[in-house]
C-alpha atoms as a PDB file:
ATOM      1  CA  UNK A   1     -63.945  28.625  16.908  1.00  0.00           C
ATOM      2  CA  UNK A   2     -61.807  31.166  18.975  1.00  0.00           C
ATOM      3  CA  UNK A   3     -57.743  30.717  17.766  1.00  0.00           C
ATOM      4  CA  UNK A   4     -55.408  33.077  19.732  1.00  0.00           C
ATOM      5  CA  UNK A   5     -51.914  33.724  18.319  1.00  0.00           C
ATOM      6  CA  UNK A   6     -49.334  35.660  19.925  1.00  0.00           C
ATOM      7  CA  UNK A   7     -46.617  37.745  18.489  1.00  0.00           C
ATOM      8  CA  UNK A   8     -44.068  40.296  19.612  1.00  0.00           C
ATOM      9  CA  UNK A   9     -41.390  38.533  22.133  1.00  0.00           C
ATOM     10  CA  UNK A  10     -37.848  38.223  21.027  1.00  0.00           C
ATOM     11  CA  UNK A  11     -34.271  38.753  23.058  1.00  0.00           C
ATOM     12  CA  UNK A  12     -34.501  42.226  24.884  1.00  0.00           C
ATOM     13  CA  UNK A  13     -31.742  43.466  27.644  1.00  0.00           C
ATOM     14  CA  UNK A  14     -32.518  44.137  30.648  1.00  0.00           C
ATOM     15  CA  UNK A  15     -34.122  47.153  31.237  1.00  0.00           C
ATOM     16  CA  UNK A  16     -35.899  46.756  27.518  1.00  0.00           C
ATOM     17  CA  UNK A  17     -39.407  46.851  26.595  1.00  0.00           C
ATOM     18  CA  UNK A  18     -41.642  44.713  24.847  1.00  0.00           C
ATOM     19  CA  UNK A  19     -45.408  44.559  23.532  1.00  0.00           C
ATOM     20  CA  UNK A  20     -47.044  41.381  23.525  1.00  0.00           C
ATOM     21  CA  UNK A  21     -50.005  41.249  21.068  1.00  0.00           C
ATOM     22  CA  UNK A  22     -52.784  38.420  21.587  1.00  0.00           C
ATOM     23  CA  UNK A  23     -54.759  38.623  17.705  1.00  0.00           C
ATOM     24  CA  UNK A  24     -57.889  36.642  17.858  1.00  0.00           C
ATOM     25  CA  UNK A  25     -59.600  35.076  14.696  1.00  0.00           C
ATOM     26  CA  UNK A  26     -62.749  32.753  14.344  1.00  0.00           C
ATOM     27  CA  UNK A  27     -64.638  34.973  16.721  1.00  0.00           C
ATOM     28  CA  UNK A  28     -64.904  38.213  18.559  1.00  0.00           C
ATOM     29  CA  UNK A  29     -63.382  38.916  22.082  1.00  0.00           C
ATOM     30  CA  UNK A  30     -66.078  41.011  23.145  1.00  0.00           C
ATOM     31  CA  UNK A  31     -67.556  38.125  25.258  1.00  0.00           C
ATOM     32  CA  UNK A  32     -64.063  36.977  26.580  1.00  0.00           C
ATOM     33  CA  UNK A  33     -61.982  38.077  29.696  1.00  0.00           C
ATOM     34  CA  UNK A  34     -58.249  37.617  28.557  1.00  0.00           C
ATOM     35  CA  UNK A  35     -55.383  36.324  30.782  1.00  0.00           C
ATOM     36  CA  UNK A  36     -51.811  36.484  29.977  1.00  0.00           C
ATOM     37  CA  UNK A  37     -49.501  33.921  31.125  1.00  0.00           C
ATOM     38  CA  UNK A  38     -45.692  32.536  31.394  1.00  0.00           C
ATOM     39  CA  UNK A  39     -44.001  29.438  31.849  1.00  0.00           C
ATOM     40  CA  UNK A  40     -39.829  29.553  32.754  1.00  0.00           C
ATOM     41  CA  UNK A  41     -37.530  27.057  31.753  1.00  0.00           C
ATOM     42  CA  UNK A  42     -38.198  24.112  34.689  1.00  0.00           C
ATOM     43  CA  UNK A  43     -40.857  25.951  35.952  1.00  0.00           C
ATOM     44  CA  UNK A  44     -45.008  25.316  36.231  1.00  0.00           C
ATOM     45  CA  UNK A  45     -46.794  28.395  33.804  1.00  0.00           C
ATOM     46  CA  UNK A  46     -48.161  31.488  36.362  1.00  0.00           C
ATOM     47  CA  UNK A  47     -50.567  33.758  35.624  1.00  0.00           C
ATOM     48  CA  UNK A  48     -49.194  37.353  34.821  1.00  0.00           C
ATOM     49  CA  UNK A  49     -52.084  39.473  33.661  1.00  0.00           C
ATOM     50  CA  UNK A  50     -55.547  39.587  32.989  1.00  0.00           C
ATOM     51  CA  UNK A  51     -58.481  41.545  31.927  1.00  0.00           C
ATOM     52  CA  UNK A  52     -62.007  41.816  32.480  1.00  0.00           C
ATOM     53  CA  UNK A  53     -64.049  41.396  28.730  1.00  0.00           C
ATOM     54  CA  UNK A  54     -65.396  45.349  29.268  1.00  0.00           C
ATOM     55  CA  UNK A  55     -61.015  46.514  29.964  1.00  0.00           C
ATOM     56  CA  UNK A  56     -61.604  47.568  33.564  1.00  0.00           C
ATOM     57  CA  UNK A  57     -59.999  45.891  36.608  1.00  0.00           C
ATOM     58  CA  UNK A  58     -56.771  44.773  35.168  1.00  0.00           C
ATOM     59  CA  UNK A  59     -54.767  42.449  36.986  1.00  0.00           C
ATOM     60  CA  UNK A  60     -51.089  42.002  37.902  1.00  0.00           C
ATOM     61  CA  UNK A  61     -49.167  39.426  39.913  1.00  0.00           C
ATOM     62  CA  UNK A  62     -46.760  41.087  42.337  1.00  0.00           C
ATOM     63  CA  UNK A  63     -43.546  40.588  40.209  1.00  0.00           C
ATOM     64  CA  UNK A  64     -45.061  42.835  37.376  1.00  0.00           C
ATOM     65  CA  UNK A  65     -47.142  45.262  39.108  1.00  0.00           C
ATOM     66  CA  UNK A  66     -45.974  48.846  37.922  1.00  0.00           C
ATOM     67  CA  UNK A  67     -44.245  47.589  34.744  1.00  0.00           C
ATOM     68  CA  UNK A  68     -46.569  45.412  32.848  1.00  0.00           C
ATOM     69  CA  UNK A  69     -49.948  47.076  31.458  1.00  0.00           C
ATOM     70  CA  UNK A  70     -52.525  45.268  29.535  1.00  0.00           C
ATOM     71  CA  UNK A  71     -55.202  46.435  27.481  1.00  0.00           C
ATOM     72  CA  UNK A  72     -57.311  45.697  24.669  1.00  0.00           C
ATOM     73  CA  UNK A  73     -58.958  46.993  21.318  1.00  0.00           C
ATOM     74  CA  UNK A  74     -61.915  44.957  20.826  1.00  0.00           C
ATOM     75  CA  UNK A  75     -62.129  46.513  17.389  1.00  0.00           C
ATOM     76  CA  UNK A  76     -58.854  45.207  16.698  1.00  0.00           C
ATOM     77  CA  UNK A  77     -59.851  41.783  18.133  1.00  0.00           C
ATOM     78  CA  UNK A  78     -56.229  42.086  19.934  1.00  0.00           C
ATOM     79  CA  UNK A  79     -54.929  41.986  23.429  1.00  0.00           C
ATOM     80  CA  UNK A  80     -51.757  43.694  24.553  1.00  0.00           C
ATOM     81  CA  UNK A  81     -49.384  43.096  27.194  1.00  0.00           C
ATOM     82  CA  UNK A  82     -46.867  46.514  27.494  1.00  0.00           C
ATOM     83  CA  UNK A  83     -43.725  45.230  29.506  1.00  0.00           C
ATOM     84  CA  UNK A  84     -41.128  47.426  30.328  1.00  0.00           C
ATOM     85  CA  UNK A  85     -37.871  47.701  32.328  1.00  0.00           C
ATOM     86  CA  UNK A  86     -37.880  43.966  31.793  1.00  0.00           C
ATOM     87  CA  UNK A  87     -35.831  41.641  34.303  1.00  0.00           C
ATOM     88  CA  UNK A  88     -33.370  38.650  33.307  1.00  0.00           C
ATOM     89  CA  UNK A  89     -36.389  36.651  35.425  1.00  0.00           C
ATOM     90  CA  UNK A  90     -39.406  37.650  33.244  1.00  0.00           C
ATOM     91  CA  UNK A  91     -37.550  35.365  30.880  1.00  0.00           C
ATOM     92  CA  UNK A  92     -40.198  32.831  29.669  1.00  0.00           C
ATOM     93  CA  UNK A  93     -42.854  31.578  27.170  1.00  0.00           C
ATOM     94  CA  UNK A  94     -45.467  34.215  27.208  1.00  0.00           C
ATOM     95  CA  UNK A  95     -49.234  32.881  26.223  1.00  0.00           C
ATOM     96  CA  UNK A  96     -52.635  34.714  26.230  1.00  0.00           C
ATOM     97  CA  UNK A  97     -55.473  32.898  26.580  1.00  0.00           C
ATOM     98  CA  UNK A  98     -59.380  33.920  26.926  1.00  0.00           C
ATOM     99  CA  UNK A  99     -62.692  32.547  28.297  1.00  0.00           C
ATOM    100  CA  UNK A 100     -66.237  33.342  28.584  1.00  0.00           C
ATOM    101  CA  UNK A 101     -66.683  35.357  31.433  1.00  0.00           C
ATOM    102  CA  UNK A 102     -69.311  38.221  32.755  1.00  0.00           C
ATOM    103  CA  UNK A 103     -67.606  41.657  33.821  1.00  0.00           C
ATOM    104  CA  UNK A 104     -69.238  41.306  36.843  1.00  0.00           C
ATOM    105  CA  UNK A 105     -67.032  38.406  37.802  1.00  0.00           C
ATOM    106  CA  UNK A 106     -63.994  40.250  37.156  1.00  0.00           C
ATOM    107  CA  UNK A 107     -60.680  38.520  35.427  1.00  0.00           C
ATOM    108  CA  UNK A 108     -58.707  35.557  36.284  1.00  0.00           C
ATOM    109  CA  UNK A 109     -55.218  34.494  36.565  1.00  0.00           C
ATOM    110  CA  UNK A 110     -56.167  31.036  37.734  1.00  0.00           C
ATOM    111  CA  UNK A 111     -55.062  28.882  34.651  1.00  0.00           C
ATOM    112  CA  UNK A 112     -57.584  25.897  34.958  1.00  0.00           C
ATOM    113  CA  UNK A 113     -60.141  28.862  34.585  1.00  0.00           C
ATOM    114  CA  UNK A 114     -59.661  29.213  30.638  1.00  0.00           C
ATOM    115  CA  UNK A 115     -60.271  26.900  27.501  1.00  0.00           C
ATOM    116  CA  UNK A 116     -58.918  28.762  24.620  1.00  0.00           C
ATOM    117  CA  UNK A 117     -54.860  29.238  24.198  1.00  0.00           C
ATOM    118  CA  UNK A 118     -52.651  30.494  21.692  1.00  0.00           C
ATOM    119  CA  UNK A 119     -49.340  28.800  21.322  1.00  0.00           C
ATOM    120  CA  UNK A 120     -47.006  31.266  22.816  1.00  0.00           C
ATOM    121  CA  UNK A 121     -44.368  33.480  22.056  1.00  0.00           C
ATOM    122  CA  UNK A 122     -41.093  33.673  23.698  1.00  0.00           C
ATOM    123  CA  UNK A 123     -39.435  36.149  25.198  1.00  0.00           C
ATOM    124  CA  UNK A 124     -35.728  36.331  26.442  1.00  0.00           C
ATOM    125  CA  UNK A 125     -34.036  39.248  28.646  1.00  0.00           C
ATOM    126  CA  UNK A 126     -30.466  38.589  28.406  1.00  0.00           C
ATOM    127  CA  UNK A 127     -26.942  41.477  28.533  1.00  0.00           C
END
């Protein structure tokens, strides 16, 4: 059974960077795309990244286009998220989660879409 854990958020100021790592265990993610999302204090979770299970065709919602990347090493069983010149609002639990999906089909930020989570990891852009 896939388990996802996430690791690298902590309290960054604004204008910081952070990497996100998604480590899988239980199986390989060479069959998986992998999408990363957040959820803000009083807010529903969004998608903010994902990736198709070959690495082309990354996607970004708006708010993080041109200063989030993600990628993965397969070989490493591990998904990234690279964030940079990070904004008071990226503030938020960050989680990565994957599902079966053909390359063909591209990647998905709809939520409802996936069926394996990790538990999160938060990440806090204060002065």
């Amino acid at each position: 059974q896939l388990r996802l854990v996430e690791s690298g958020g902590g309290l960054v100021q604004p204008g910081g960077s952070l990497r996100l790592s998604c480590a899988a265990s239980g199986a390989t993610l060479d069959r998986y795309a992998i999408g990363w999302f957040r959820q803000a204090p009083g807010k529903e979770r969004e998608g903010v990244s994902c990736i198709r299970r070959n690495g082309s065709g990354p996607s970004y919602t708006d708010s993080v286009k041109d200063r989030f990347t993600i990628s993965r090493d397969d070989a490493k069983t591990t998904v990234y998220l690279q964030m940079n010149t990070l904004k008071p609002e990226d503030t938020a639990v960050y989680y990565c989660a994957a599902v079966v999906r053909p390359s063909l089909l591209g990647c998905t930020m709809v939520e409802a879409s996936y069926d394996n989570w990790g538990q999160g990891t938060q990440v806090t852009v204060s002065a």
